[in-house]
Protein backbone atom coordinates (compact mmCIF):
# COMPACT_ATOMS: atom_id res chain seq x y z
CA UNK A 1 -7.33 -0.10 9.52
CA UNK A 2 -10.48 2.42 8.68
CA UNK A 3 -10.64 3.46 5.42
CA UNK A 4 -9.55 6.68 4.61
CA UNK A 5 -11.84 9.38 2.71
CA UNK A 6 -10.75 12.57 0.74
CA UNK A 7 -12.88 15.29 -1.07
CA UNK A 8 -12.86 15.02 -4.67
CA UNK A 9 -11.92 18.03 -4.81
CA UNK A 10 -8.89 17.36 -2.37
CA UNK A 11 -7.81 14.63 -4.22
CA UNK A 12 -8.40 15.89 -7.67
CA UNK A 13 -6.23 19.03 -6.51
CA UNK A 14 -3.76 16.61 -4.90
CA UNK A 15 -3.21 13.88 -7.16
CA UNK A 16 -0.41 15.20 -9.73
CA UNK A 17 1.35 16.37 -6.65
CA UNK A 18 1.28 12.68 -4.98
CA UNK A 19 2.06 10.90 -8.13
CA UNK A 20 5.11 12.79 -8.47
CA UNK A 21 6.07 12.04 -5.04
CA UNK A 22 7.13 8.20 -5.55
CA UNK A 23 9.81 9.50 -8.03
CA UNK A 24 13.23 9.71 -6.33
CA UNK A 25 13.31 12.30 -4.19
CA UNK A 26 10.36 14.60 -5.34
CA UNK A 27 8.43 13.83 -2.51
CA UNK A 28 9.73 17.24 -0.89
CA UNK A 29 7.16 19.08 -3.16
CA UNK A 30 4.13 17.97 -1.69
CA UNK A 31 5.90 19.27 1.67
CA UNK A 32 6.55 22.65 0.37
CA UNK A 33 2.92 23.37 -1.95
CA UNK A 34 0.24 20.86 -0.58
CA UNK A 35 1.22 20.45 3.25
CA UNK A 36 -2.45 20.51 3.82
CA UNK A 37 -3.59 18.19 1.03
CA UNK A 38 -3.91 14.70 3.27
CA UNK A 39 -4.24 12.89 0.30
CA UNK A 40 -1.24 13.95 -0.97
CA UNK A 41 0.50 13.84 2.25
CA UNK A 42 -0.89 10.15 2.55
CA UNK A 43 1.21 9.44 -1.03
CA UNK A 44 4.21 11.70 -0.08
CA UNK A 45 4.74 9.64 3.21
CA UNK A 46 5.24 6.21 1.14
CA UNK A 47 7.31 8.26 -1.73
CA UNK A 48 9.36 8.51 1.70
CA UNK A 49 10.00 5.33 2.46
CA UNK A 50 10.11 4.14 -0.78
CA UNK A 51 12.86 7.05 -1.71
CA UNK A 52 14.62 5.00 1.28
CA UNK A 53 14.57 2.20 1.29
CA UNK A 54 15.69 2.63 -2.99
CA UNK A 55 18.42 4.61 -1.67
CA UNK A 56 19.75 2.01 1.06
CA UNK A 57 19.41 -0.93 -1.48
CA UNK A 58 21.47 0.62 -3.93
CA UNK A 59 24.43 1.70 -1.72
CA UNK A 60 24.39 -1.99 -1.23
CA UNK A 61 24.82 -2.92 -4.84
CA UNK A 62 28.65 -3.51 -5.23
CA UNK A 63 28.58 -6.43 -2.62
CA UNK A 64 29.09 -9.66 -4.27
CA UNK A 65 26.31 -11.84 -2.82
CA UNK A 66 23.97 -9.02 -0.79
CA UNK A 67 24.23 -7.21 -4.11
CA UNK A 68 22.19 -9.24 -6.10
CA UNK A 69 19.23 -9.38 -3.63
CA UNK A 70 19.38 -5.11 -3.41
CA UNK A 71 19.27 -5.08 -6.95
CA UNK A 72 15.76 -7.64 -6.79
CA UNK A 73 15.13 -5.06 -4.23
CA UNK A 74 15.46 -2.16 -6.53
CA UNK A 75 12.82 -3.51 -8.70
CA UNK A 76 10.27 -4.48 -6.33
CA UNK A 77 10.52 -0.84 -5.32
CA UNK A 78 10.36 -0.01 -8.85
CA UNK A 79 7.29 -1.88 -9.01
CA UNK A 80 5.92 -0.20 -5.86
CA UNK A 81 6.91 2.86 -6.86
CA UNK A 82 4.61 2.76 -10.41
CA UNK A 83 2.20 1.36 -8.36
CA UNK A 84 1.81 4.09 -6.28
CA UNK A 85 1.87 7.07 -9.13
CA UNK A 86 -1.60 4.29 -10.69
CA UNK A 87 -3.33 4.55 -7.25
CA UNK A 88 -2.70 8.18 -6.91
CA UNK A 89 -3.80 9.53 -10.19
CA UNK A 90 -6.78 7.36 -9.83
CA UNK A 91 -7.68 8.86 -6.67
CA UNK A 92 -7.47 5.49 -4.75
CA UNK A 93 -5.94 5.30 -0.96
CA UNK A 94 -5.07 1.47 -0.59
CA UNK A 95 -2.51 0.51 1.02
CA UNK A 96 0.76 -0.89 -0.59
CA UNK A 97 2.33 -4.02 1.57
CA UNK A 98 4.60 -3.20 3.80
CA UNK A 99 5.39 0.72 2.66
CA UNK A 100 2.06 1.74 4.41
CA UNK A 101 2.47 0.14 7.26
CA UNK A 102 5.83 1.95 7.68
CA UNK A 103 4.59 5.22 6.24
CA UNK A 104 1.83 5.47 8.68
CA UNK A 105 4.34 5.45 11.15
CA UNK A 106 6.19 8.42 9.90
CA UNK A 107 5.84 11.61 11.55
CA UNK A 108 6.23 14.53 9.40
């Protein structure tokens, strides 16, 4: 995959906006007041799948033995999740296993 490269000015203007995007469902923020920050867009699409995938483990939760692997789940999104808010406020663009891959895939 190439390496993708922002402004500093793009991301410095961007970053609060795609930190708060991997909590819950805030991700709709960067849609509505930085649609044409891409580095912020680039964050927003993982908060997506992230905000998913979080939201399909935990409907999951009640069942006895499936539960217990959602809930392991749950914290590896967590995980992801704070991950995500580091790389944006530090301006950074890697890419976080599996989420990216999906996230690229995303058309919004």
């Amino acid at each position: 995959m190439k390496r993708l490269s922002f402004s500093e000015e793009e991301i410095k203007d961007g970053a609060p906006f795609a930190a708060l995007s991997y909590i819950l469902i805030f991700w709709i923020v960067v849609f509505i007041f930085r649609r044409d920050n891409g580095f912020a867009l680039l964050h927003a699409r993982q908060g997506i799948v992230i905000s998913v995938a979080m939201l399909g483990s935990l409907a999951f939760l009640a069942v006895p033995i499936i539960g217990t692997l959602c809930g392991i789940l749950s914290l590896v999104l967590v995980v992801a999740s704070l991950y995500g808010i580091f790389l944006s406020l530090t301006g950074r663009t890697d890419k976080i296993y599996l989420i990216s891959d999906i996230a690229q895939k995303l058309v919004v």
